[in-house]
PDB file of N, CA and C in Angstrom:
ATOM      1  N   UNK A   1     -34.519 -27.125  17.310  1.00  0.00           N
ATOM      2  CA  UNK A   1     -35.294 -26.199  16.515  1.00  0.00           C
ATOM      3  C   UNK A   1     -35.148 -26.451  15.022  1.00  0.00           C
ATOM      4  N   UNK A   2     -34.067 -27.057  14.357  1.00  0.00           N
ATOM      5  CA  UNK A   2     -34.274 -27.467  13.343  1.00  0.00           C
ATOM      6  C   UNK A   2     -33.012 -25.804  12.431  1.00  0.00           C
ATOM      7  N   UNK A   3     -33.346 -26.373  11.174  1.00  0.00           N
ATOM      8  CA  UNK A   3     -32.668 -25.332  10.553  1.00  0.00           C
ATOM      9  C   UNK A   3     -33.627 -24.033  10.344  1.00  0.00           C
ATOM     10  N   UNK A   4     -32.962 -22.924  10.073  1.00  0.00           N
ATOM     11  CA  UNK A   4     -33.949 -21.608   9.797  1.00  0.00           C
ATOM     12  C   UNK A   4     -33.708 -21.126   8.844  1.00  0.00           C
ATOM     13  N   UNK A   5     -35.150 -21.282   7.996  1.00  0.00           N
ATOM     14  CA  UNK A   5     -35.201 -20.641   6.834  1.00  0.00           C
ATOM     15  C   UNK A   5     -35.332 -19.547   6.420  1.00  0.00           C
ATOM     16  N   UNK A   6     -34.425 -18.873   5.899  1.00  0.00           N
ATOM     17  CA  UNK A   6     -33.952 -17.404   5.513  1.00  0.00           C
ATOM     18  C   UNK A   6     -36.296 -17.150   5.063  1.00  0.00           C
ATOM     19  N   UNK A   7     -35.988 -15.892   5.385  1.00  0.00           N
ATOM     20  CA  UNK A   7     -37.726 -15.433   4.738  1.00  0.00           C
ATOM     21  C   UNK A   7     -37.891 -15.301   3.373  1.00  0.00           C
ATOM     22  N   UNK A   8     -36.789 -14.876   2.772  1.00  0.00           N
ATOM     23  CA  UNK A   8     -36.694 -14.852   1.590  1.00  0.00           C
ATOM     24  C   UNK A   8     -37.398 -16.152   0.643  1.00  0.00           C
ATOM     25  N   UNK A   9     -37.144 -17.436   0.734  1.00  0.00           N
ATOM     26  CA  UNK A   9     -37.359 -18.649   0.834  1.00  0.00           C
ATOM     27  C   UNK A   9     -38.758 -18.662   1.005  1.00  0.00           C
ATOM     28  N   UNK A  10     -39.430 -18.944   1.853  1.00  0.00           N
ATOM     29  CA  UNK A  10     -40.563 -19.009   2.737  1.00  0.00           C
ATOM     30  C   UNK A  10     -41.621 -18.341   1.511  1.00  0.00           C
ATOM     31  N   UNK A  11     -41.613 -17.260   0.682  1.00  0.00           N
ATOM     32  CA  UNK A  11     -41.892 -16.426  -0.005  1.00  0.00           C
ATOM     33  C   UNK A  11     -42.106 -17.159  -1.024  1.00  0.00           C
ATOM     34  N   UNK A  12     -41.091 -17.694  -1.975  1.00  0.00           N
ATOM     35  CA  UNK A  12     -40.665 -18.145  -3.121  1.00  0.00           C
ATOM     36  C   UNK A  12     -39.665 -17.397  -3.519  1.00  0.00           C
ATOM     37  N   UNK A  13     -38.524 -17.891  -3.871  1.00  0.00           N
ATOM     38  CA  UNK A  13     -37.618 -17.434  -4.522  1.00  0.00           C
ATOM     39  C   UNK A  13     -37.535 -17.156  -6.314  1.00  0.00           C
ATOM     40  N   UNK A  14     -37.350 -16.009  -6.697  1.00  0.00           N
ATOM     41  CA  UNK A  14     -37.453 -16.095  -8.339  1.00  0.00           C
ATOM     42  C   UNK A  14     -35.833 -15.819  -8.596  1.00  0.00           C
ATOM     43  N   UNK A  15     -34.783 -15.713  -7.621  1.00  0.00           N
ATOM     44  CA  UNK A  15     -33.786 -15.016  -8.184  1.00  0.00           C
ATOM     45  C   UNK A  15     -32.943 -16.455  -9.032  1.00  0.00           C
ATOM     46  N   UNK A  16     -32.912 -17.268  -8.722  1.00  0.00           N
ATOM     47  CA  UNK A  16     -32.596 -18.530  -9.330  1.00  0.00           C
ATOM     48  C   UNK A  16     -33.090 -18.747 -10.835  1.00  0.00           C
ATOM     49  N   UNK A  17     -34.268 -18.343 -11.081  1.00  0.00           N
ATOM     50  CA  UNK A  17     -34.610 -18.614 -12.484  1.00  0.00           C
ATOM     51  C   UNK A  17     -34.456 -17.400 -12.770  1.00  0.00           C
ATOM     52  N   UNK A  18     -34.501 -15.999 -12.654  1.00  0.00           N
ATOM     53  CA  UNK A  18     -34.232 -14.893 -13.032  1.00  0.00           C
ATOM     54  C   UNK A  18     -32.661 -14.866 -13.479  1.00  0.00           C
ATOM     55  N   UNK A  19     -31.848 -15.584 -12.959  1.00  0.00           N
ATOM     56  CA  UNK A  19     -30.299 -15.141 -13.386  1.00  0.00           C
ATOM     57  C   UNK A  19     -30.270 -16.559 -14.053  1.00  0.00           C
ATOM     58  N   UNK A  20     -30.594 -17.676 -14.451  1.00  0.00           N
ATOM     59  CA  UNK A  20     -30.596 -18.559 -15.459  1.00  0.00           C
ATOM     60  C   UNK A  20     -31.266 -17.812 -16.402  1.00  0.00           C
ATOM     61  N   UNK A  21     -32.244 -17.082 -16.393  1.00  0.00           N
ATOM     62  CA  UNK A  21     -32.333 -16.651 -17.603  1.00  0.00           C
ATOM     63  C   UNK A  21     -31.566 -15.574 -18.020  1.00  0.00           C
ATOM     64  N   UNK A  22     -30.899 -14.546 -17.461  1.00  0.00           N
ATOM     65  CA  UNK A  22     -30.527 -13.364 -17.640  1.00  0.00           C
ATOM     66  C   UNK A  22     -28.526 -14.396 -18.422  1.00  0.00           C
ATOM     67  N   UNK A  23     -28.304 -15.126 -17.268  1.00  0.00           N
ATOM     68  CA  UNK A  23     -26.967 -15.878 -18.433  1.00  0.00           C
ATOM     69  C   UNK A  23     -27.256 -16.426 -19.629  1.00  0.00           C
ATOM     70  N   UNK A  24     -28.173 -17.315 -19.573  1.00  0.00           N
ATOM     71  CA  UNK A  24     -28.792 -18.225 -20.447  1.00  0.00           C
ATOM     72  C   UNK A  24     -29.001 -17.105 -22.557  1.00  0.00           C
ATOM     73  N   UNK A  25     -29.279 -16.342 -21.806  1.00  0.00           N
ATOM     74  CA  UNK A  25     -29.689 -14.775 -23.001  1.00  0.00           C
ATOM     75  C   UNK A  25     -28.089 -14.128 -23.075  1.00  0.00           C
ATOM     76  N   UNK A  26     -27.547 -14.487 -22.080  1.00  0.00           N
ATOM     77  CA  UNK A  26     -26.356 -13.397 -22.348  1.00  0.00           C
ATOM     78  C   UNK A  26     -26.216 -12.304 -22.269  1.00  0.00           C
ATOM     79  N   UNK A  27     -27.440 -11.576 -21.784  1.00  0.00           N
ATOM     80  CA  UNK A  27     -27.616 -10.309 -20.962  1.00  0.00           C
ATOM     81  C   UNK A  27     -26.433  -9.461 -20.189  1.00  0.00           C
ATOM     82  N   UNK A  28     -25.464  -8.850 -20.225  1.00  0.00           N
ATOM     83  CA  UNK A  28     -24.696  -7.763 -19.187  1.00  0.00           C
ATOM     84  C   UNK A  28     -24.753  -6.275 -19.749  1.00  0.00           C
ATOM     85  N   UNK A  29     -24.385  -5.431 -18.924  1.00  0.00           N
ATOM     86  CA  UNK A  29     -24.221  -6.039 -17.507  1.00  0.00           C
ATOM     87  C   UNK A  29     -25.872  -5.981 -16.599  1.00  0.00           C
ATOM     88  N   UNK A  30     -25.757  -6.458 -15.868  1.00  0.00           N
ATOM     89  CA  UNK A  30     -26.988  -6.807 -15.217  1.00  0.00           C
ATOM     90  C   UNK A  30     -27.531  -5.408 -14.022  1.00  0.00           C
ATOM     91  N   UNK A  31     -28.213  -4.554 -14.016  1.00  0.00           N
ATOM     92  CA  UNK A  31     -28.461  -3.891 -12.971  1.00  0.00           C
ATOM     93  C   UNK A  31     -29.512  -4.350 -12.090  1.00  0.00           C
ATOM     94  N   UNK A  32     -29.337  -4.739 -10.887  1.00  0.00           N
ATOM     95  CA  UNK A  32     -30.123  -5.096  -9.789  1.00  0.00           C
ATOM     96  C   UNK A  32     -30.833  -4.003  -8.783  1.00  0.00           C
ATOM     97  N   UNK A  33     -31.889  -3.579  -8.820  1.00  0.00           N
ATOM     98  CA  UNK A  33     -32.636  -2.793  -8.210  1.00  0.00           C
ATOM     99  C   UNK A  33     -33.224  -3.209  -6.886  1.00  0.00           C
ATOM    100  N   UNK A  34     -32.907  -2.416  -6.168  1.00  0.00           N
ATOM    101  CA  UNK A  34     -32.993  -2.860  -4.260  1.00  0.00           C
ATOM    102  C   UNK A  34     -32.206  -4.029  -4.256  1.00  0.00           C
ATOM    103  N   UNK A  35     -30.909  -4.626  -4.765  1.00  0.00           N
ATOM    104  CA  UNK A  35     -30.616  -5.769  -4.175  1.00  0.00           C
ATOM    105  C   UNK A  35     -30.201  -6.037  -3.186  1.00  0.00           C
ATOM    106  N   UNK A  36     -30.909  -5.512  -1.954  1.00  0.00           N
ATOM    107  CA  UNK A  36     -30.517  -5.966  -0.737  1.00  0.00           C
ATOM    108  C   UNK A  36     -29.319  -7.097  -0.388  1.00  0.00           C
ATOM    109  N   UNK A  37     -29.140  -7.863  -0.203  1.00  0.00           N
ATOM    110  CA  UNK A  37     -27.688  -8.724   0.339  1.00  0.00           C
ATOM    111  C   UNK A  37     -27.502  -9.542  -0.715  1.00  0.00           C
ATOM    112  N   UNK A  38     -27.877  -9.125  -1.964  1.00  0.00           N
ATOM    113  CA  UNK A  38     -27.222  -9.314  -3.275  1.00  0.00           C
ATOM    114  C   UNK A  38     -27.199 -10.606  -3.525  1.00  0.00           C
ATOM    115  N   UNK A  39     -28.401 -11.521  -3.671  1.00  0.00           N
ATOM    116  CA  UNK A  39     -29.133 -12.709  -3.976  1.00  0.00           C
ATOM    117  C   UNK A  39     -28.642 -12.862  -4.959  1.00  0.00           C
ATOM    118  N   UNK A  40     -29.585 -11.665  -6.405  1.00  0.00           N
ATOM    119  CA  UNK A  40     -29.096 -12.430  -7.571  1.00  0.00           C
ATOM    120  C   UNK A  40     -27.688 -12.273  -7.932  1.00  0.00           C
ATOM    121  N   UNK A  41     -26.825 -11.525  -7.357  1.00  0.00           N
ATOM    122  CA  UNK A  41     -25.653 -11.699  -7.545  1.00  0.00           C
ATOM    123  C   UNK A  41     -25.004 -12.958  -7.346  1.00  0.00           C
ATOM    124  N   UNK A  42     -25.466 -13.601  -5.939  1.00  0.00           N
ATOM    125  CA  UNK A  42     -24.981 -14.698  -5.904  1.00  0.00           C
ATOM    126  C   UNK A  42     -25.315 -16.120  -6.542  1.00  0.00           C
ATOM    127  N   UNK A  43     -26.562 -15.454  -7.336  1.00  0.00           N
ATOM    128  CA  UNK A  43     -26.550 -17.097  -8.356  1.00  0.00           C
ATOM    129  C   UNK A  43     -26.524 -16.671  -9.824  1.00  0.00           C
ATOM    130  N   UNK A  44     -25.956 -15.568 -10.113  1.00  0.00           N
ATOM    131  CA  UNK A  44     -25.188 -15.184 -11.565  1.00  0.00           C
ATOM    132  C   UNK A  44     -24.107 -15.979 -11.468  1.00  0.00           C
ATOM    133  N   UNK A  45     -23.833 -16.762 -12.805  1.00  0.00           N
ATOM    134  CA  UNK A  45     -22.338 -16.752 -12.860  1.00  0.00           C
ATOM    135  C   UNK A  45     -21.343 -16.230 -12.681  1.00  0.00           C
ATOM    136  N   UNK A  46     -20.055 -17.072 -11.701  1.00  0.00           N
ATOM    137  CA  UNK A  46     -18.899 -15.921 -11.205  1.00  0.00           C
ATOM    138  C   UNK A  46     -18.508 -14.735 -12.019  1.00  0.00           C
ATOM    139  N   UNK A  47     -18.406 -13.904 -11.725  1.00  0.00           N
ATOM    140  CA  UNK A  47     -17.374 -12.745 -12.331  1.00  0.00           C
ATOM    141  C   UNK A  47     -18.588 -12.475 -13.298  1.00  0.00           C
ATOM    142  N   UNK A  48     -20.120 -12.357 -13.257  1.00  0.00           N
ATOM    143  CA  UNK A  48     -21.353 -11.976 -14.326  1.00  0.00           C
ATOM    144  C   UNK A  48     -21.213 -10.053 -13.870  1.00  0.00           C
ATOM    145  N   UNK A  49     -20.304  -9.392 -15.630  1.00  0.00           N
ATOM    146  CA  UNK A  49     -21.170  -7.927 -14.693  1.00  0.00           C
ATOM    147  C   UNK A  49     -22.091  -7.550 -14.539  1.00  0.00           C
ATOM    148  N   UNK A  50     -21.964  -7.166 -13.144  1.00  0.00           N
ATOM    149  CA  UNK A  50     -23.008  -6.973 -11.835  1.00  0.00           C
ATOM    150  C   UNK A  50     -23.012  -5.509 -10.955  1.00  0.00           C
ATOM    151  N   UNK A  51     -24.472  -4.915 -11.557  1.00  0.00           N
ATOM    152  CA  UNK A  51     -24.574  -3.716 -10.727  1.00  0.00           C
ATOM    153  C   UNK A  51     -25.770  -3.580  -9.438  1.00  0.00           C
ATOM    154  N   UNK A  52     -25.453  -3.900  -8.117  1.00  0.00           N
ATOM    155  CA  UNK A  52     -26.463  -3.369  -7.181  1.00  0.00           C
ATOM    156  C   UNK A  52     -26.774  -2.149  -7.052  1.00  0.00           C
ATOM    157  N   UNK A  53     -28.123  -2.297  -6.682  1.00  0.00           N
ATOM    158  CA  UNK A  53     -28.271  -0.152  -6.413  1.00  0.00           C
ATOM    159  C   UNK A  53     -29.342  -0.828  -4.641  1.00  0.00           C
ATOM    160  N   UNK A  54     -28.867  -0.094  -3.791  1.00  0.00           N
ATOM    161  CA  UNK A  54     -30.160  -0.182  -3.149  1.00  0.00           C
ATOM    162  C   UNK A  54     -29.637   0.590  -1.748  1.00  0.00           C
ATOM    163  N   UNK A  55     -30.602   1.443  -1.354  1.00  0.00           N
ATOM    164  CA  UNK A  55     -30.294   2.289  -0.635  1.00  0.00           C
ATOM    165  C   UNK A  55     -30.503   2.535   1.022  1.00  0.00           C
ATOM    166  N   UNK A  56     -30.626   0.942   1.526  1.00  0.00           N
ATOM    167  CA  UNK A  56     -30.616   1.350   2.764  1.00  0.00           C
ATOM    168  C   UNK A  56     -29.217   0.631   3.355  1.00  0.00           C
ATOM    169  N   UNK A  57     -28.387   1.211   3.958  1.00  0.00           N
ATOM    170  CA  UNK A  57     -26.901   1.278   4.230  1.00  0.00           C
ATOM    171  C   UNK A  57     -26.488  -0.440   5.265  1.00  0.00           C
ATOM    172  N   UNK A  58     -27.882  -0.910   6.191  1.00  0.00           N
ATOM    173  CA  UNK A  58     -27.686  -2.105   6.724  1.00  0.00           C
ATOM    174  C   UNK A  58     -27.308  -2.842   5.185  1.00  0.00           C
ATOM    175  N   UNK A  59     -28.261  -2.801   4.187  1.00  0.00           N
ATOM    176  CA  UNK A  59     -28.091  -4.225   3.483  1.00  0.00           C
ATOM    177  C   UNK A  59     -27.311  -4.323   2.551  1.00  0.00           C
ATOM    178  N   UNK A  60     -26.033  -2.944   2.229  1.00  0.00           N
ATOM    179  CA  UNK A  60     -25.669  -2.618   1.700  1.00  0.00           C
ATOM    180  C   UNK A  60     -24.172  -3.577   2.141  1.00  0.00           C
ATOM    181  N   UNK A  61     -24.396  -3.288   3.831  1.00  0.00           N
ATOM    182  CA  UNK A  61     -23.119  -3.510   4.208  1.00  0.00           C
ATOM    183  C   UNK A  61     -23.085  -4.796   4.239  1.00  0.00           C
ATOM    184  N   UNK A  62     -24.248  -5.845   3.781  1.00  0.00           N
ATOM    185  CA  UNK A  62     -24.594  -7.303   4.308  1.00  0.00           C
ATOM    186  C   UNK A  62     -24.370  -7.630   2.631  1.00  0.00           C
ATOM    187  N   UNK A  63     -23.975  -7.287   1.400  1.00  0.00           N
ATOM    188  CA  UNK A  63     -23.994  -7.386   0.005  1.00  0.00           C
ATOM    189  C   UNK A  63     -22.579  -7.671   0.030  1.00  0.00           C
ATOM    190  N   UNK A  64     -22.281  -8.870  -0.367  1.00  0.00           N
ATOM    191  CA  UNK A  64     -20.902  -8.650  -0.850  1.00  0.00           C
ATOM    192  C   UNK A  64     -20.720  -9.130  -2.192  1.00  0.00           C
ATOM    193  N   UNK A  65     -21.465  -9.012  -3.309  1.00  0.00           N
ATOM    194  CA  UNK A  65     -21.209  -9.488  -4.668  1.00  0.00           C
ATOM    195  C   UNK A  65     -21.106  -8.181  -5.492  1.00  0.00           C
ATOM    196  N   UNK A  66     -20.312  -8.192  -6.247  1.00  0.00           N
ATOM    197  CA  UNK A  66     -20.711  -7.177  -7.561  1.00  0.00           C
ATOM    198  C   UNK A  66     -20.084  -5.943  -7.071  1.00  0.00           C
ATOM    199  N   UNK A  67     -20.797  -5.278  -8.238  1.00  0.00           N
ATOM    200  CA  UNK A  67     -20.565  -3.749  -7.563  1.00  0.00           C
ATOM    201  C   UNK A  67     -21.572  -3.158  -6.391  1.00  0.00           C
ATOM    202  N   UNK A  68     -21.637  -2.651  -5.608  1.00  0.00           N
ATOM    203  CA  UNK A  68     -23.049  -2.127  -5.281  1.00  0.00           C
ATOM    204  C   UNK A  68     -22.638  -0.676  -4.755  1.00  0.00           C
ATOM    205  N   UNK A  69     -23.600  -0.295  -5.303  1.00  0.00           N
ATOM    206  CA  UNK A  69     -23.927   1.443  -4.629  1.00  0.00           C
ATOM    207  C   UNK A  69     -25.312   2.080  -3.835  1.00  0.00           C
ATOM    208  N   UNK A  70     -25.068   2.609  -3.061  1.00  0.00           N
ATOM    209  CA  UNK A  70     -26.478   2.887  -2.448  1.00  0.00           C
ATOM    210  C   UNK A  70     -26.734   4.558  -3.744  1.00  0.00           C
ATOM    211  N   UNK A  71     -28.655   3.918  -3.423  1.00  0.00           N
ATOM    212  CA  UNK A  71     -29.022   4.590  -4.641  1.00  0.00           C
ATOM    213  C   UNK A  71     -30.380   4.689  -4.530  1.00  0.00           C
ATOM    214  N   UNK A  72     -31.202   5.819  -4.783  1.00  0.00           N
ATOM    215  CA  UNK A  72     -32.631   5.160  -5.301  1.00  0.00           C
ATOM    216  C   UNK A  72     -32.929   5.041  -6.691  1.00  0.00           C
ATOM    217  N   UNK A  73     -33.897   4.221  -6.331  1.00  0.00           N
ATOM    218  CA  UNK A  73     -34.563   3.434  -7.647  1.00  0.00           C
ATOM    219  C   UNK A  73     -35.729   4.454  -8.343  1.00  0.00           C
ATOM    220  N   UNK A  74     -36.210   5.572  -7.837  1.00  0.00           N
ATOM    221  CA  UNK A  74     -36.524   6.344  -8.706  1.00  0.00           C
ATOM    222  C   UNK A  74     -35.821   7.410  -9.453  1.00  0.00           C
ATOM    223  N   UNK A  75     -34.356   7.206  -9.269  1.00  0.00           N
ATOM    224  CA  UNK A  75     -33.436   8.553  -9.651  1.00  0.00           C
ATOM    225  C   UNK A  75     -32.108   7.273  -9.863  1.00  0.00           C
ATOM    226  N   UNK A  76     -32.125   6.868 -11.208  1.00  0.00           N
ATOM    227  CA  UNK A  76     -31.119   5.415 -11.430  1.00  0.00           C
ATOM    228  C   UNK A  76     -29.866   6.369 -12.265  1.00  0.00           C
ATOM    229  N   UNK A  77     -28.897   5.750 -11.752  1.00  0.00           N
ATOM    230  CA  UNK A  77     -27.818   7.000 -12.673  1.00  0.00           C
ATOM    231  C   UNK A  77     -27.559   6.477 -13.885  1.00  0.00           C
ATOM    232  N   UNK A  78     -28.044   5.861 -14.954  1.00  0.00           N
ATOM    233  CA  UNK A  78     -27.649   5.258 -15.629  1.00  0.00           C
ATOM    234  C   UNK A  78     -28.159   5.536 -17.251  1.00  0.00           C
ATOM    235  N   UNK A  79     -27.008   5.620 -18.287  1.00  0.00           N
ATOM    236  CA  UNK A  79     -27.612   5.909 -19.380  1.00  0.00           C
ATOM    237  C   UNK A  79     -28.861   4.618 -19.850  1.00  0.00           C
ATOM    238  N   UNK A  80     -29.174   5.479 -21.238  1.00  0.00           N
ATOM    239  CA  UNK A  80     -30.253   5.136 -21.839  1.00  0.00           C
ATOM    240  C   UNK A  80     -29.250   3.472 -22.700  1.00  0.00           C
ATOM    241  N   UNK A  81     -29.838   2.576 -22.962  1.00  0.00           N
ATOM    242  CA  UNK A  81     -29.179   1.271 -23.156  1.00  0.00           C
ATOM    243  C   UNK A  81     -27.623   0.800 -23.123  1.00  0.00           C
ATOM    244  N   UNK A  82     -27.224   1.268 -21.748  1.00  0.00           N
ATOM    245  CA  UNK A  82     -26.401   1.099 -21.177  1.00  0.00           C
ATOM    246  C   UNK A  82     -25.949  -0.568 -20.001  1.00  0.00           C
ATOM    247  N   UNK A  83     -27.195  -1.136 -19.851  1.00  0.00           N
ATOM    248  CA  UNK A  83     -27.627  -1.980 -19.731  1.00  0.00           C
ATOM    249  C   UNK A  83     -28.376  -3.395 -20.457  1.00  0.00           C
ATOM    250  N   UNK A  84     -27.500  -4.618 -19.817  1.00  0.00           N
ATOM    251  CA  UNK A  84     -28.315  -5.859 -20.956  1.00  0.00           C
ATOM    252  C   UNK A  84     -29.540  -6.333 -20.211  1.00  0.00           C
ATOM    253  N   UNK A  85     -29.905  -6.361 -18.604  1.00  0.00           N
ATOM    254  CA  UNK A  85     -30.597  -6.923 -18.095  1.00  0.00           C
ATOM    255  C   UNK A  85     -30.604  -5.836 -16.956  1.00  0.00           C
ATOM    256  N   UNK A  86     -32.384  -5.655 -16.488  1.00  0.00           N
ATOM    257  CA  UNK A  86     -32.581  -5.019 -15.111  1.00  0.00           C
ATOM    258  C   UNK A  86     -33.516  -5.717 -14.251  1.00  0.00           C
ATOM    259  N   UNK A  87     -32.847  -6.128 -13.310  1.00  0.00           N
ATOM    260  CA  UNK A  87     -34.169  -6.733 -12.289  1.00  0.00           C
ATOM    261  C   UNK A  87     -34.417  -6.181 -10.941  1.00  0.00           C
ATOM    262  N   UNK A  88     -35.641  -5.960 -10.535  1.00  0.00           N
ATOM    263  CA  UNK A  88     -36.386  -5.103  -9.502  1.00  0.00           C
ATOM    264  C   UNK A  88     -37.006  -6.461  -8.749  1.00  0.00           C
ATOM    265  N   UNK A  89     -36.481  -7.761  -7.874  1.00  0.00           N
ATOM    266  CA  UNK A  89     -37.166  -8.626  -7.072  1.00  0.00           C
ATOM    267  C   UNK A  89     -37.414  -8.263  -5.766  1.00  0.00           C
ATOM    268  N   UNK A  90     -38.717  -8.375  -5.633  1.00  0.00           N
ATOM    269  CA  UNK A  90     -38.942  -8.547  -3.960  1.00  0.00           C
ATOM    270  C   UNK A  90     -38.591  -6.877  -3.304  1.00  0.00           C
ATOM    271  N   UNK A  91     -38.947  -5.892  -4.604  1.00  0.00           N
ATOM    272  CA  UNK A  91     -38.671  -5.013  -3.436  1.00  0.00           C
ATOM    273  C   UNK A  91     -39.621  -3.666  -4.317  1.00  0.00           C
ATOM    274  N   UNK A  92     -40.854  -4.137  -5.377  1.00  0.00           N
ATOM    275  CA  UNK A  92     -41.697  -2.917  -5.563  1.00  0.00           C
ATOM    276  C   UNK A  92     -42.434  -1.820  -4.312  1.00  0.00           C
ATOM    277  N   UNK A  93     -42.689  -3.227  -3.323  1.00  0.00           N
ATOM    278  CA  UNK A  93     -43.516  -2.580  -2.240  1.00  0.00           C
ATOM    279  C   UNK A  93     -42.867  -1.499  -1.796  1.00  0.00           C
ATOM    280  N   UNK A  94     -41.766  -0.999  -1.920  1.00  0.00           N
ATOM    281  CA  UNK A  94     -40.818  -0.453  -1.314  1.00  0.00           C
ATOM    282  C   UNK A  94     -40.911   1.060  -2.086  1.00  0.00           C
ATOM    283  N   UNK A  95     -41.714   1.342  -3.246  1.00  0.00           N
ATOM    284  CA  UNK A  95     -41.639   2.111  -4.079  1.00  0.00           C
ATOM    285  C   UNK A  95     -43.278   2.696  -3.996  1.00  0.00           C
TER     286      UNK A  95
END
C-alpha cells in the first residue's frame, strides 16, 4: 500500500512557512488557534513560546508541544497585546 499520507498534507500544508516566518520576525509568544495535534508547534523552533488553544479533548490529548489548553476561539483568554504572533490554520470552517 505504500506510505500514508497524513490529510493534512494532501491539502497543502502552510504551517512550515507560517512558523519560518513567525521565527524569522521574532514574534513570541505565539498563540495557536484550534491547534489540533500541534503542527505548528512542531516546526517552531525548540523551546519557541508556544500557546495552543483548541477545544476538542481527542486532539488535545494527541498535542504534545507547547502549552495547550482546551478553549474556544470565540472567547480567547488573553490580554490585549499580550501576544507576538496568532495563527488560526486549517480550522476557520470550524467557526
Amino acid at each position: 500500500m505504500g506510505n500514508i499520507v497524513p490529510t493534512w498534507l494532501m491539502a497543502g500544508d502552510a504551517h512550515e512557512e507560517v512558523a519560518h516566518r513567525i521565527a524569522h520576525q521574532g514574534l513570541h509568544p505565539v498563540l495557536d488557534i484550534g491547534s489540533g495535534q500541534g503542527r505548528l508547534s512542531d516546526v517552531l523552533p525548540a523551546r519557541w513560546p508556544y500557546v495552543g488553544i483548541e477545544s476538542s479533548p481527542t486532539q488535545l490529548r494527541r498535542n504534545t508541544g507547547g502549552t495547550v489548553v482546551r478553549g474556544d476561539a470565540s472567547h480567547l483568554p488573553f490580554a490585549d497585546r499580550t501576544l507576538g504572533a496568532v495563527a488560526a490554520l486549517w480550522m476557520l470552517y470550524h467557526l
